[in-house]
PDB file of N, CA and C in Angstrom:
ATOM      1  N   UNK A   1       5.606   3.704  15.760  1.00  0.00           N
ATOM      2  CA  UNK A   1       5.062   2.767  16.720  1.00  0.00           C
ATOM      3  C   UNK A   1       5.652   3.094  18.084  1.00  0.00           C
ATOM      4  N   UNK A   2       4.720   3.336  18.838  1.00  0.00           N
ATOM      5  CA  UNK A   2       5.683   3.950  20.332  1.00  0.00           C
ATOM      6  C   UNK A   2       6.436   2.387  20.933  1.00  0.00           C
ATOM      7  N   UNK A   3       7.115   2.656  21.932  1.00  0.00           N
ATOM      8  CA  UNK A   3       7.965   1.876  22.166  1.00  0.00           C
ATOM      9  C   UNK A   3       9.004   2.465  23.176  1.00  0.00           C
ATOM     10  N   UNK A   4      10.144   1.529  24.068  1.00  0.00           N
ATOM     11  CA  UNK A   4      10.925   1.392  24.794  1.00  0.00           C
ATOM     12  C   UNK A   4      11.257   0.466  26.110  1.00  0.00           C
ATOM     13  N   UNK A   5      11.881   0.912  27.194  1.00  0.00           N
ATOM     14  CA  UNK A   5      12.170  -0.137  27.440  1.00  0.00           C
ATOM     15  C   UNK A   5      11.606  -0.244  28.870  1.00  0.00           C
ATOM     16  N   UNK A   6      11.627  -1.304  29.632  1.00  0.00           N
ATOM     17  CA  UNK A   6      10.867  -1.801  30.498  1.00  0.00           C
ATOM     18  C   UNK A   6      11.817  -1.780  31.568  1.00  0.00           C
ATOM     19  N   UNK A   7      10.893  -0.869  32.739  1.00  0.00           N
ATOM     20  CA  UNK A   7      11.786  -0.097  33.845  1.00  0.00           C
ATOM     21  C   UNK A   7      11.461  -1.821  35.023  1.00  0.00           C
ATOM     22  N   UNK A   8      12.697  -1.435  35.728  1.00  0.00           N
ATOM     23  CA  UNK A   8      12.464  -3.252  36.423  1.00  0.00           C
ATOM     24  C   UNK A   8      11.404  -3.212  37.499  1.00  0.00           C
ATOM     25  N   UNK A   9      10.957  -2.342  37.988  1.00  0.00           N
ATOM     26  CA  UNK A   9       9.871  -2.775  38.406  1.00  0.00           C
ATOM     27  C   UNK A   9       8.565  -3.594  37.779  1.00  0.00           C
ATOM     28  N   UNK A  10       8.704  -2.975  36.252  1.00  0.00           N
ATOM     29  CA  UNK A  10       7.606  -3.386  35.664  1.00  0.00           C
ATOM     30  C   UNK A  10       7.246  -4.681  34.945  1.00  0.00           C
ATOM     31  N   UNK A  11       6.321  -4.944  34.317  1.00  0.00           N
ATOM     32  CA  UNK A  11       5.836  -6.212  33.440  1.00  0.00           C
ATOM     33  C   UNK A  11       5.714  -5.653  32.043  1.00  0.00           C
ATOM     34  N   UNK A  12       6.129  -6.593  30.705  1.00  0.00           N
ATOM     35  CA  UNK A  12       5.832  -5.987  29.746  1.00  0.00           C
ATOM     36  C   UNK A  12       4.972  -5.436  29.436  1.00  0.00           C
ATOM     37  N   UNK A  13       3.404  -5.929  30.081  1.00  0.00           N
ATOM     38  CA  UNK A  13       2.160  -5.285  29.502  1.00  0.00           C
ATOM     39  C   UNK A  13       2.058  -3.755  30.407  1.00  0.00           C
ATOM     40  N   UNK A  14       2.740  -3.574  31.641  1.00  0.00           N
ATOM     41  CA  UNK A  14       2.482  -1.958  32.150  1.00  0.00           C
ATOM     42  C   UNK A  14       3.543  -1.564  31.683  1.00  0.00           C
ATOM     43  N   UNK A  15       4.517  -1.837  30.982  1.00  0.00           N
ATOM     44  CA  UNK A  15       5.041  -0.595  30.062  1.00  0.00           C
ATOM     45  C   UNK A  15       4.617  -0.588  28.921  1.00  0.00           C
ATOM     46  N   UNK A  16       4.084  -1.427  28.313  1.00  0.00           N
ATOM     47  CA  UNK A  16       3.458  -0.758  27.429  1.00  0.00           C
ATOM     48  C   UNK A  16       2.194  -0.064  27.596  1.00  0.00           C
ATOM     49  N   UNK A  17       1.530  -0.129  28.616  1.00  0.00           N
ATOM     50  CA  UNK A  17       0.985   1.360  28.723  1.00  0.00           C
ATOM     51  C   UNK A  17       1.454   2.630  29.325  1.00  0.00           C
ATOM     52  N   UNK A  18       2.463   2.404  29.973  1.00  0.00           N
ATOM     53  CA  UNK A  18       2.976   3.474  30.516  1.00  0.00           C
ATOM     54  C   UNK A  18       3.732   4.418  29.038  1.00  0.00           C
ATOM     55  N   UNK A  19       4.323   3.182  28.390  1.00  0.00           N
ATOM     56  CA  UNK A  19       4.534   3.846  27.515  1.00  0.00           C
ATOM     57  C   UNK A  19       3.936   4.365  25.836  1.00  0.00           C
ATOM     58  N   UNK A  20       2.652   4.140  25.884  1.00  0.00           N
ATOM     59  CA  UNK A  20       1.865   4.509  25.031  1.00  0.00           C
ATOM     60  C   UNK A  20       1.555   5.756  25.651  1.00  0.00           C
ATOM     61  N   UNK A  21       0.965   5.585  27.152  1.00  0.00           N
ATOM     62  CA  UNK A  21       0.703   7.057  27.510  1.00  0.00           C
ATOM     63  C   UNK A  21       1.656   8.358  27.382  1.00  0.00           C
ATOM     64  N   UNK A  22       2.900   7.922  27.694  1.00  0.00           N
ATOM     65  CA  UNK A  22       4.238   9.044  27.448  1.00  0.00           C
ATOM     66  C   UNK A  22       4.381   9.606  26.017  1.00  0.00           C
ATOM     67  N   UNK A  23       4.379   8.770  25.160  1.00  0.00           N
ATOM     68  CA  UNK A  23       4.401   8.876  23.722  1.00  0.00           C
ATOM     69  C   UNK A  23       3.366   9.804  23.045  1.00  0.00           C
ATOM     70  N   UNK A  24       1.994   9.292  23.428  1.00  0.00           N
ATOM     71  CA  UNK A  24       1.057   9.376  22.429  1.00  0.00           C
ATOM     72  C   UNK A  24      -0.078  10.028  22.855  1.00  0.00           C
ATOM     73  N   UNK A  25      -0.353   9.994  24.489  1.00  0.00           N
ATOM     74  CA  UNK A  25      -1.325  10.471  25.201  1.00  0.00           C
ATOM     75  C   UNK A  25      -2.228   9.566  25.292  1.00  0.00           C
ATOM     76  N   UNK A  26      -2.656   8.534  25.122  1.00  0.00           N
ATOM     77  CA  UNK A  26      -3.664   7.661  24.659  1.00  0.00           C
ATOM     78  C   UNK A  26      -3.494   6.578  25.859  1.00  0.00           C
ATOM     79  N   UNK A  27      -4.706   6.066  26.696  1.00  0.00           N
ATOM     80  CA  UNK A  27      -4.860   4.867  27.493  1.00  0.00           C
ATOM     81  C   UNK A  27      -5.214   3.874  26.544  1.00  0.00           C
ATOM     82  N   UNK A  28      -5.002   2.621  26.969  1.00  0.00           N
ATOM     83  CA  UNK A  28      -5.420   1.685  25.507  1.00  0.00           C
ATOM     84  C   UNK A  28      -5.634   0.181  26.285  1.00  0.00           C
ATOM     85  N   UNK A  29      -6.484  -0.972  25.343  1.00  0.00           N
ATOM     86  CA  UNK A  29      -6.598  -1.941  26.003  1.00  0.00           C
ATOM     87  C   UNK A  29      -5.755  -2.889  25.543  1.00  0.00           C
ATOM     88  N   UNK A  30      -4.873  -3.374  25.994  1.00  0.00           N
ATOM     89  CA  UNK A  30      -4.020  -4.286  24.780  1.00  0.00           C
ATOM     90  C   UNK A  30      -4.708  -5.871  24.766  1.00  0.00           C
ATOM     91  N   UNK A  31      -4.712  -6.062  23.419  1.00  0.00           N
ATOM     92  CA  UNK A  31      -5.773  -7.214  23.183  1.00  0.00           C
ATOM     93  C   UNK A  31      -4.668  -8.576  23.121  1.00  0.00           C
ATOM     94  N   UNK A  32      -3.722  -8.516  22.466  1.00  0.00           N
ATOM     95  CA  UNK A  32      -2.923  -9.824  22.370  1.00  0.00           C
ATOM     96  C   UNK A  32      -1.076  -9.261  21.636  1.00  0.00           C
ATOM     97  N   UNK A  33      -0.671 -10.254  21.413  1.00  0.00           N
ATOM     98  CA  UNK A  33       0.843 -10.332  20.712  1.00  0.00           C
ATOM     99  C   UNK A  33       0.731 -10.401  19.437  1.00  0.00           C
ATOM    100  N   UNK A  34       1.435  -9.750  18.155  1.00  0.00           N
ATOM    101  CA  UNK A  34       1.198 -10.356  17.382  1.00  0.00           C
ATOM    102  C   UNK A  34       2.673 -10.383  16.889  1.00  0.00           C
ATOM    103  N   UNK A  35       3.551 -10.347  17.485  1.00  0.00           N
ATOM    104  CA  UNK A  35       4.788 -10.695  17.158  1.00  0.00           C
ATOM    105  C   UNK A  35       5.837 -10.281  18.296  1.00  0.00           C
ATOM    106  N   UNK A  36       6.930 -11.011  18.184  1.00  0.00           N
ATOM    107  CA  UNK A  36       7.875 -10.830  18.858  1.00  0.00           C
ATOM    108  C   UNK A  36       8.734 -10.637  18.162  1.00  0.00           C
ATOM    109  N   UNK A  37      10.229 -10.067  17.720  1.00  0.00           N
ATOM    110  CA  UNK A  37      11.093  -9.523  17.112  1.00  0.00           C
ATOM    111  C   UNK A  37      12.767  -9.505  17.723  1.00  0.00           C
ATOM    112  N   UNK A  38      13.840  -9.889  17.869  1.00  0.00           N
ATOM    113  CA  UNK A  38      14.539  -9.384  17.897  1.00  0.00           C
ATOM    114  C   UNK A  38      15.837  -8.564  16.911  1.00  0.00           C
ATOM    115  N   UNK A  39      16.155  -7.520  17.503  1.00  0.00           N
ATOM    116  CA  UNK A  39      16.782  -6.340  16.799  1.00  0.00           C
ATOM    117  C   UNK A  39      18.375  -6.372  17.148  1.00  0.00           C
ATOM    118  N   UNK A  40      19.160  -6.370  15.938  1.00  0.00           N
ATOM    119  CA  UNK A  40      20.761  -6.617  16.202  1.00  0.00           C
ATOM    120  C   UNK A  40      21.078  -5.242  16.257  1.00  0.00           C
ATOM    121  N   UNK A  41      20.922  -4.618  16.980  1.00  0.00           N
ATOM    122  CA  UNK A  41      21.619  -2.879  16.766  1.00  0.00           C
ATOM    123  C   UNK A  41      22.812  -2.616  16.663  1.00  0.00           C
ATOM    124  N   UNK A  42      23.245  -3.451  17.024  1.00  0.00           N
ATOM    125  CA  UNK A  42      24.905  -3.071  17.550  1.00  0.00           C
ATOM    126  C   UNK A  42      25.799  -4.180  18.114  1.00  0.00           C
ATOM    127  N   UNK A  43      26.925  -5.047  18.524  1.00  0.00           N
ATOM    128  CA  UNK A  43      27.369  -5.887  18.712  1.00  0.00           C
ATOM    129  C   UNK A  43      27.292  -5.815  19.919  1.00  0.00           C
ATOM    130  N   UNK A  44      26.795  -4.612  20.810  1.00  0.00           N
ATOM    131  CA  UNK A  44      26.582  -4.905  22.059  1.00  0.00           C
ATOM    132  C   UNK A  44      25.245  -3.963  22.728  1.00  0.00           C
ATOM    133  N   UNK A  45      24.179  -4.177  21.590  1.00  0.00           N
ATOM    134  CA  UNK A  45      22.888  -3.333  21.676  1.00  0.00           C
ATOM    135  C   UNK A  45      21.963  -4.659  20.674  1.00  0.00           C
ATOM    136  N   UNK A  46      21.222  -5.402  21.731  1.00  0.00           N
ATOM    137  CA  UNK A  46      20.340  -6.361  21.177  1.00  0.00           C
ATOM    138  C   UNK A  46      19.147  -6.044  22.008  1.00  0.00           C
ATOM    139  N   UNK A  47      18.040  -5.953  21.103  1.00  0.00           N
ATOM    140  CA  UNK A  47      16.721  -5.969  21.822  1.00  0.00           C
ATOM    141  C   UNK A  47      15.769  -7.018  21.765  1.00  0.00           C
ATOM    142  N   UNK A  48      14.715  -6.866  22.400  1.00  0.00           N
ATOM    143  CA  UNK A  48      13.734  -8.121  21.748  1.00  0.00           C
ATOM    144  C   UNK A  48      12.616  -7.024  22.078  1.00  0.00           C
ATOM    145  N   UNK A  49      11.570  -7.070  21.106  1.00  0.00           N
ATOM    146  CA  UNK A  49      10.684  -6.484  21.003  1.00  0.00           C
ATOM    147  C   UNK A  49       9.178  -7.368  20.647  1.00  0.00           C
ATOM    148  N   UNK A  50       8.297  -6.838  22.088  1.00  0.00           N
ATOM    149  CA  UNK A  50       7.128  -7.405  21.637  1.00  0.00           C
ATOM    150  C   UNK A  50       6.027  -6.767  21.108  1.00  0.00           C
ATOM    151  N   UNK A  51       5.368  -6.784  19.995  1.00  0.00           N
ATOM    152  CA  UNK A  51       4.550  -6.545  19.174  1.00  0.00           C
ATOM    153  C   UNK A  51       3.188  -6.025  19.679  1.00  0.00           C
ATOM    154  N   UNK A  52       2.329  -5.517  20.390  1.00  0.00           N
ATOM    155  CA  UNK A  52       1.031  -5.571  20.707  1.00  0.00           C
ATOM    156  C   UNK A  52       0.059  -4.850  20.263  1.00  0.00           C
ATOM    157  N   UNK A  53      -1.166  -5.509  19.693  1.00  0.00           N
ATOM    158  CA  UNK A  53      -1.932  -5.217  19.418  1.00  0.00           C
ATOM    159  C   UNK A  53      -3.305  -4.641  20.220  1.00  0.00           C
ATOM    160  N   UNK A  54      -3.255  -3.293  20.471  1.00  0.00           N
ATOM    161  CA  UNK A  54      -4.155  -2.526  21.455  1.00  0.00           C
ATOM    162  C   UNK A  54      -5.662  -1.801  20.736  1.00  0.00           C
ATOM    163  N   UNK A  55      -6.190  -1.696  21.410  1.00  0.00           N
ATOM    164  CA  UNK A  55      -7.781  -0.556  21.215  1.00  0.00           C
ATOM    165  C   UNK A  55      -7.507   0.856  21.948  1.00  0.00           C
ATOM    166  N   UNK A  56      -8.084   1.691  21.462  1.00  0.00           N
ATOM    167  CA  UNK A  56      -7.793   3.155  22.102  1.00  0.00           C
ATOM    168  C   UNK A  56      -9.115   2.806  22.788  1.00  0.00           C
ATOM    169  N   UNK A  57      -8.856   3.274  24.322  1.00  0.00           N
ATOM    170  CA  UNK A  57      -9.654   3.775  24.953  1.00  0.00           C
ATOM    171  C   UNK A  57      -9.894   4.951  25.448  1.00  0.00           C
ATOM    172  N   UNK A  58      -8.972   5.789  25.349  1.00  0.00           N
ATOM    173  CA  UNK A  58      -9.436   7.117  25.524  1.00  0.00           C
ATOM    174  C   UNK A  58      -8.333   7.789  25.691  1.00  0.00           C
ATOM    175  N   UNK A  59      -8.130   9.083  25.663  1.00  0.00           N
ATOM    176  CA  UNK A  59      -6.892  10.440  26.167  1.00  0.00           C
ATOM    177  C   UNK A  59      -6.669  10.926  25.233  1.00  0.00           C
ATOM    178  N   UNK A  60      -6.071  12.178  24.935  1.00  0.00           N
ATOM    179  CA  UNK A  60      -5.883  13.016  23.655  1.00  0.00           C
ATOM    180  C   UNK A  60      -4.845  12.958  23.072  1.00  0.00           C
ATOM    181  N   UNK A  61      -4.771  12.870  21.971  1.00  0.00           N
ATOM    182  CA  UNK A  61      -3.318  12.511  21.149  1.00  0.00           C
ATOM    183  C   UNK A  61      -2.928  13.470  21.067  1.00  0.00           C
ATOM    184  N   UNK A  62      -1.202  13.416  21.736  1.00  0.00           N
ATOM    185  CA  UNK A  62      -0.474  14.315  22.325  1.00  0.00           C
ATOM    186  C   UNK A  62       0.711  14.005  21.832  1.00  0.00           C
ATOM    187  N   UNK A  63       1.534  14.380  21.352  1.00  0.00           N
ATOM    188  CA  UNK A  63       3.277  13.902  20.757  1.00  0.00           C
ATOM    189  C   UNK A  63       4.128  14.094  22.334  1.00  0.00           C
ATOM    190  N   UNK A  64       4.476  12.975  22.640  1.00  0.00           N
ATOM    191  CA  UNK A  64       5.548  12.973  24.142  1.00  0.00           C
ATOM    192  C   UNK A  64       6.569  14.492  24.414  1.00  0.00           C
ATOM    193  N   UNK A  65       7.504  14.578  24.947  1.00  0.00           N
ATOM    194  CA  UNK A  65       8.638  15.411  25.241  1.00  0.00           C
ATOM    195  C   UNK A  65       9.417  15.118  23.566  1.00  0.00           C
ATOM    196  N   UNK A  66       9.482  13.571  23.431  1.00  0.00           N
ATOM    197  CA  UNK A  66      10.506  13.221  22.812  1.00  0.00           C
ATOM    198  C   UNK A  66      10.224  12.891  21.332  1.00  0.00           C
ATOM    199  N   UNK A  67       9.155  13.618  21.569  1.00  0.00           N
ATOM    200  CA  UNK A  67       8.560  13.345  19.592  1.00  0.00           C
ATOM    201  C   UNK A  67       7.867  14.560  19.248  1.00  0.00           C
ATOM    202  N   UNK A  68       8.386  14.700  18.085  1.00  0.00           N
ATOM    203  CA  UNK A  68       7.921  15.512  17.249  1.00  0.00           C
ATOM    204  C   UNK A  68       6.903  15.823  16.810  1.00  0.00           C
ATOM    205  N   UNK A  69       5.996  14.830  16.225  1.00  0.00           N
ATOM    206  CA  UNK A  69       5.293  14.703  15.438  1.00  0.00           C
ATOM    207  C   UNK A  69       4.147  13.088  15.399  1.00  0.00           C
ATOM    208  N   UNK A  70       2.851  13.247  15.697  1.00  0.00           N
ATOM    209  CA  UNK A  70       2.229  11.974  15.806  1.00  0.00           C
ATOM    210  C   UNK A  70       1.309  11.913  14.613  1.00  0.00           C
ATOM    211  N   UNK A  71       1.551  10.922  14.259  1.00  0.00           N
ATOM    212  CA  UNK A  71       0.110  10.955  12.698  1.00  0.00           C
ATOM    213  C   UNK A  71      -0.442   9.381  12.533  1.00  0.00           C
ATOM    214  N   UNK A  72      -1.616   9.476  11.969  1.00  0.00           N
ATOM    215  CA  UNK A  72      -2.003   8.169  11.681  1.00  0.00           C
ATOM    216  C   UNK A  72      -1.683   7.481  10.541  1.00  0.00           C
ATOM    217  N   UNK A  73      -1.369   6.326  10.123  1.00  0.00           N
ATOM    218  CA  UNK A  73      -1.280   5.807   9.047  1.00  0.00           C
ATOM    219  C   UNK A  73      -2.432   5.186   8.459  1.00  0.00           C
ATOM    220  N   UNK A  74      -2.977   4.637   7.390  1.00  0.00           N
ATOM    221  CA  UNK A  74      -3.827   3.108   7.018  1.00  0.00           C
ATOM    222  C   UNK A  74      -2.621   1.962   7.106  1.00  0.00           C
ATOM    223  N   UNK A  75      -3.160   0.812   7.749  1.00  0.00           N
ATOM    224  CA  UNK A  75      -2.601  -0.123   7.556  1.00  0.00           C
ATOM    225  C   UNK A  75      -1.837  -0.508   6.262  1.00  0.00           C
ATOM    226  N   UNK A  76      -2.324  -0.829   5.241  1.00  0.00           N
ATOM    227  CA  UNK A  76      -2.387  -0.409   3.452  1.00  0.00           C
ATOM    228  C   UNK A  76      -1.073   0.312   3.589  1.00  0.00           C
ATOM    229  N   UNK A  77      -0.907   1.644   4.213  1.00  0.00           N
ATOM    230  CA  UNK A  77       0.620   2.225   3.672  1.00  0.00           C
ATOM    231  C   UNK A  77      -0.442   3.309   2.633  1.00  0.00           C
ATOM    232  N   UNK A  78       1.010   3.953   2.699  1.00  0.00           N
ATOM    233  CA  UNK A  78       2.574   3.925   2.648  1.00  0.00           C
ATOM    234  C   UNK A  78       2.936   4.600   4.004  1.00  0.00           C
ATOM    235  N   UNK A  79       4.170   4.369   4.539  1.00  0.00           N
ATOM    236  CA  UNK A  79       4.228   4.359   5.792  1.00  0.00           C
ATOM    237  C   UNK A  79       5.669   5.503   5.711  1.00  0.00           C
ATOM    238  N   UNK A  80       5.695   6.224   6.679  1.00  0.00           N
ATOM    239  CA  UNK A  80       6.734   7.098   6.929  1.00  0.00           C
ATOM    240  C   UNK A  80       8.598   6.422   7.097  1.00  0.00           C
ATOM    241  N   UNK A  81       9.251   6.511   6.871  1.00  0.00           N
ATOM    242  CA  UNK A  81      10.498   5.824   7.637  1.00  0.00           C
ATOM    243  C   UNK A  81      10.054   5.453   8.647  1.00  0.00           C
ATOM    244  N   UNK A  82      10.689   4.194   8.721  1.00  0.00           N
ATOM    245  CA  UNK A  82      10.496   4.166  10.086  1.00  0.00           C
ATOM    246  C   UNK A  82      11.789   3.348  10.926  1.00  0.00           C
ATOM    247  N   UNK A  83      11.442   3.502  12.270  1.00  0.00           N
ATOM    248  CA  UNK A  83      13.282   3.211  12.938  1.00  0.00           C
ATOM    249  C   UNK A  83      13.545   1.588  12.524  1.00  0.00           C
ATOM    250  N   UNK A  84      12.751   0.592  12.312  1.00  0.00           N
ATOM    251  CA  UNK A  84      13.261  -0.834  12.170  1.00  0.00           C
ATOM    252  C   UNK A  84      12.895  -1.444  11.074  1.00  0.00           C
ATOM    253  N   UNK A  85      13.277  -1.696  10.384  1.00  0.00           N
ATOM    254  CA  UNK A  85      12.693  -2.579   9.292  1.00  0.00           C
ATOM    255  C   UNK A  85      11.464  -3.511   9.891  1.00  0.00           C
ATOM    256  N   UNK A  86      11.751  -4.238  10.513  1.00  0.00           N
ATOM    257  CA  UNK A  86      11.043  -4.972  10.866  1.00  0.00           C
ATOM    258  C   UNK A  86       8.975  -4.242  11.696  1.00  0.00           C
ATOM    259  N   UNK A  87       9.756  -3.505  11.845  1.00  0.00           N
ATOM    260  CA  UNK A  87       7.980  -2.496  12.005  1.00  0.00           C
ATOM    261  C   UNK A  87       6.981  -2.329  11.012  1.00  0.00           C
ATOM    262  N   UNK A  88       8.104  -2.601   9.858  1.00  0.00           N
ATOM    263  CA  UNK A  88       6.886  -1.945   8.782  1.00  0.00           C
ATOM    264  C   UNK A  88       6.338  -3.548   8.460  1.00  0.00           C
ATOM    265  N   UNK A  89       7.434  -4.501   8.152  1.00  0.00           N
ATOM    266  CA  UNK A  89       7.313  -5.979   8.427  1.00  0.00           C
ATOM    267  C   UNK A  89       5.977  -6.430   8.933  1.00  0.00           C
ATOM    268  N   UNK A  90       6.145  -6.321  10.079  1.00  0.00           N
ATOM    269  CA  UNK A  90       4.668  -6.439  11.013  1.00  0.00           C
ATOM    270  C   UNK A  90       3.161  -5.657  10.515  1.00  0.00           C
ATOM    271  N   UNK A  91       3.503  -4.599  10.423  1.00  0.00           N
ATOM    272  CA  UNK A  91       2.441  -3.844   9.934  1.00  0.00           C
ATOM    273  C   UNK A  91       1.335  -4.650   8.992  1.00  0.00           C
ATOM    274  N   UNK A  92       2.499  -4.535   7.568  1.00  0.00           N
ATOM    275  CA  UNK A  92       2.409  -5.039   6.258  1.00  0.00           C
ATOM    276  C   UNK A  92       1.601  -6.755   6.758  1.00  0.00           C
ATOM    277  N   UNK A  93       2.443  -7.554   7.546  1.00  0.00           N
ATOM    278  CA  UNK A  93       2.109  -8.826   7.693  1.00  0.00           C
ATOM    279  C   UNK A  93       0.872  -8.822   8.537  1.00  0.00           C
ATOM    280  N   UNK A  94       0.056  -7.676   9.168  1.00  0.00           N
ATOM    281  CA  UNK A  94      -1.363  -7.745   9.778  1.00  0.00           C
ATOM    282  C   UNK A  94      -1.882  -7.157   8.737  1.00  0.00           C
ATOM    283  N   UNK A  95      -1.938  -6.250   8.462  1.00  0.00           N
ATOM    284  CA  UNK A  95      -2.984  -5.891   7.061  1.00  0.00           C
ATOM    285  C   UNK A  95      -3.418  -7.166   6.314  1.00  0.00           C
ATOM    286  N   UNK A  96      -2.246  -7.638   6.029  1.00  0.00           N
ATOM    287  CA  UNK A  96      -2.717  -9.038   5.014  1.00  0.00           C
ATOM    288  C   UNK A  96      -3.262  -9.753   5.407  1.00  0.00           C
ATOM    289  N   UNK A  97      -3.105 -10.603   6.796  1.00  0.00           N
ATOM    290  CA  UNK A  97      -3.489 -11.583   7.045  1.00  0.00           C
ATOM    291  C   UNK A  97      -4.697 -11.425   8.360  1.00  0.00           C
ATOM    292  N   UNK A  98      -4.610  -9.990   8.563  1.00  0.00           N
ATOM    293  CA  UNK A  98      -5.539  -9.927   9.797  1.00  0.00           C
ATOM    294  C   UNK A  98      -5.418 -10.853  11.116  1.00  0.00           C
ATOM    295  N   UNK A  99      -4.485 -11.854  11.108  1.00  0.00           N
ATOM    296  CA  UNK A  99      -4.551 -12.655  12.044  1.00  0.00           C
ATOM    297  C   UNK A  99      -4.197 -11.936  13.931  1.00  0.00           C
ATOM    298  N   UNK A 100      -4.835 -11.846  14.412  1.00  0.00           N
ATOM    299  CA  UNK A 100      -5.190 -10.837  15.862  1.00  0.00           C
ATOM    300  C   UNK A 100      -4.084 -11.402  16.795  1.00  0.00           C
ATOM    301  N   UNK A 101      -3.334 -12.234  16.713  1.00  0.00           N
ATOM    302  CA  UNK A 101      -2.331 -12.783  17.429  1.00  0.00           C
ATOM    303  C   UNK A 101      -2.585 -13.421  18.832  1.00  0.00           C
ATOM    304  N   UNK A 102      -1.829 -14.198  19.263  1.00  0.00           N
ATOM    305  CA  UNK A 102      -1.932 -14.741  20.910  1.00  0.00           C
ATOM    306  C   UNK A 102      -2.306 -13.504  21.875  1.00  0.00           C
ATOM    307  N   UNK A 103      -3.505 -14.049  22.557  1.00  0.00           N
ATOM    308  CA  UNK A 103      -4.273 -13.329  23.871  1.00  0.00           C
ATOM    309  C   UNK A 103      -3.636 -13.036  24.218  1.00  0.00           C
ATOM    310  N   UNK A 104      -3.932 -11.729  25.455  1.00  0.00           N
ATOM    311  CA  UNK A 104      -2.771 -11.387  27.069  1.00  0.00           C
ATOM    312  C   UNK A 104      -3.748 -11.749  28.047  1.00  0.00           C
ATOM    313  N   UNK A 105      -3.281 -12.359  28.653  1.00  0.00           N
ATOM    314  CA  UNK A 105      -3.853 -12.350  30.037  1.00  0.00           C
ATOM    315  C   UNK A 105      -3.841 -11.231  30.909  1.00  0.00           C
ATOM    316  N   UNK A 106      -4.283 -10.040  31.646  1.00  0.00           N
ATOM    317  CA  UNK A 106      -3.837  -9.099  32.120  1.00  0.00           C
ATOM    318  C   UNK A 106      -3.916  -8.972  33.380  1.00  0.00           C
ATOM    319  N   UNK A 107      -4.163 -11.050  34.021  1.00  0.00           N
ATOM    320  CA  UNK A 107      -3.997 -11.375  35.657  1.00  0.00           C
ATOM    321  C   UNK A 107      -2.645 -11.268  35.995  1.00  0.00           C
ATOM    322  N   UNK A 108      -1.901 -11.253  34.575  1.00  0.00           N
ATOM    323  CA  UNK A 108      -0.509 -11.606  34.945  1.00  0.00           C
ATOM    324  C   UNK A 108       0.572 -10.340  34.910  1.00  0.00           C
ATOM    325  N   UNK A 109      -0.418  -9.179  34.929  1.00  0.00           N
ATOM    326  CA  UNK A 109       0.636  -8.304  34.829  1.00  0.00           C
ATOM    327  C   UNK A 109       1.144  -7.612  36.360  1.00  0.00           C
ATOM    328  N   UNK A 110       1.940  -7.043  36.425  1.00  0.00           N
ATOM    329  CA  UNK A 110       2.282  -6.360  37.966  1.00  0.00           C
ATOM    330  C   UNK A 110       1.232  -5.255  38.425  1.00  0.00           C
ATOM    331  N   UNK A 111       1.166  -4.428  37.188  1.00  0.00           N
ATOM    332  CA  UNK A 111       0.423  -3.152  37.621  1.00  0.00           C
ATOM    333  C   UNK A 111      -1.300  -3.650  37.876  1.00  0.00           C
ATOM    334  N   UNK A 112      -2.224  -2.785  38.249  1.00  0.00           N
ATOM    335  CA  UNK A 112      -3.396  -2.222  38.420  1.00  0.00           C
ATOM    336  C   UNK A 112      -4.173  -1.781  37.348  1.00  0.00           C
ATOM    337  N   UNK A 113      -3.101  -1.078  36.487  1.00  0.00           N
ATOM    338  CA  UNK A 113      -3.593  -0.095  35.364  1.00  0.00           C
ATOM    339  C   UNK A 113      -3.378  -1.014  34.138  1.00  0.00           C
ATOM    340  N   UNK A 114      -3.304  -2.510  33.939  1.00  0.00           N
ATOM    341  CA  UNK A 114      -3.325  -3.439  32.773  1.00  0.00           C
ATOM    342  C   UNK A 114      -4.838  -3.873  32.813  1.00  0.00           C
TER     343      UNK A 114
END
């Protein structure tokens, strides 16, 4: 699941396209939340991670600088390792329930490109 962290200029929803594009090559529309998460990494490495549920709109799937390797999964599984428990969590918990999660508004983001 691409991912990282949000440079201070930005709003959560333009890094997450900025950072889908770095990752994956892919522009995308992000449709809503479907979870929020926080991650205990370390006693002085806590994240909070928001969940979003996007549409590809277009660009070529490309593996970033910093990845190896990009592949698709089925929702269904079985799913590769992956860095958080809680990723596959989410996954697993939309397959089942399909529920599309809370809207984004994308008046509210900083960038242009939301």
């Amino acid at each position: 699941m691409p991912g990282g962290f949000i440079e201070f200029d930005e709003d959560f929803l333009s890094a997450a396209h900025r950072e889908i594009m770095e990752e994956t090559g892919l522009s995308v529309e992000i449709q809503s939340i479907l979870s929020v998460i926080s991650n205990f990494l370390k006693p002085d490495l806590h994240t909070l991670v928001i969940v979003l549920l996007a549409t590809i709109l277009g660009g070529d799937l490309s593996p970033g600088d910093d990845i190896v390797e990009l592949a698709w999964f089925p929702p269904s599984g079985p799913f590769p390792d992956m860095a958080f428990p809680a990723d596959t969590h989410v996954i697993e918990r939309y397959h089942k329930t399909r529920i599309a999660g809370a809207p984004i508004d994308p008046r509210f983001a900083i960038s242009k490109n939301t």
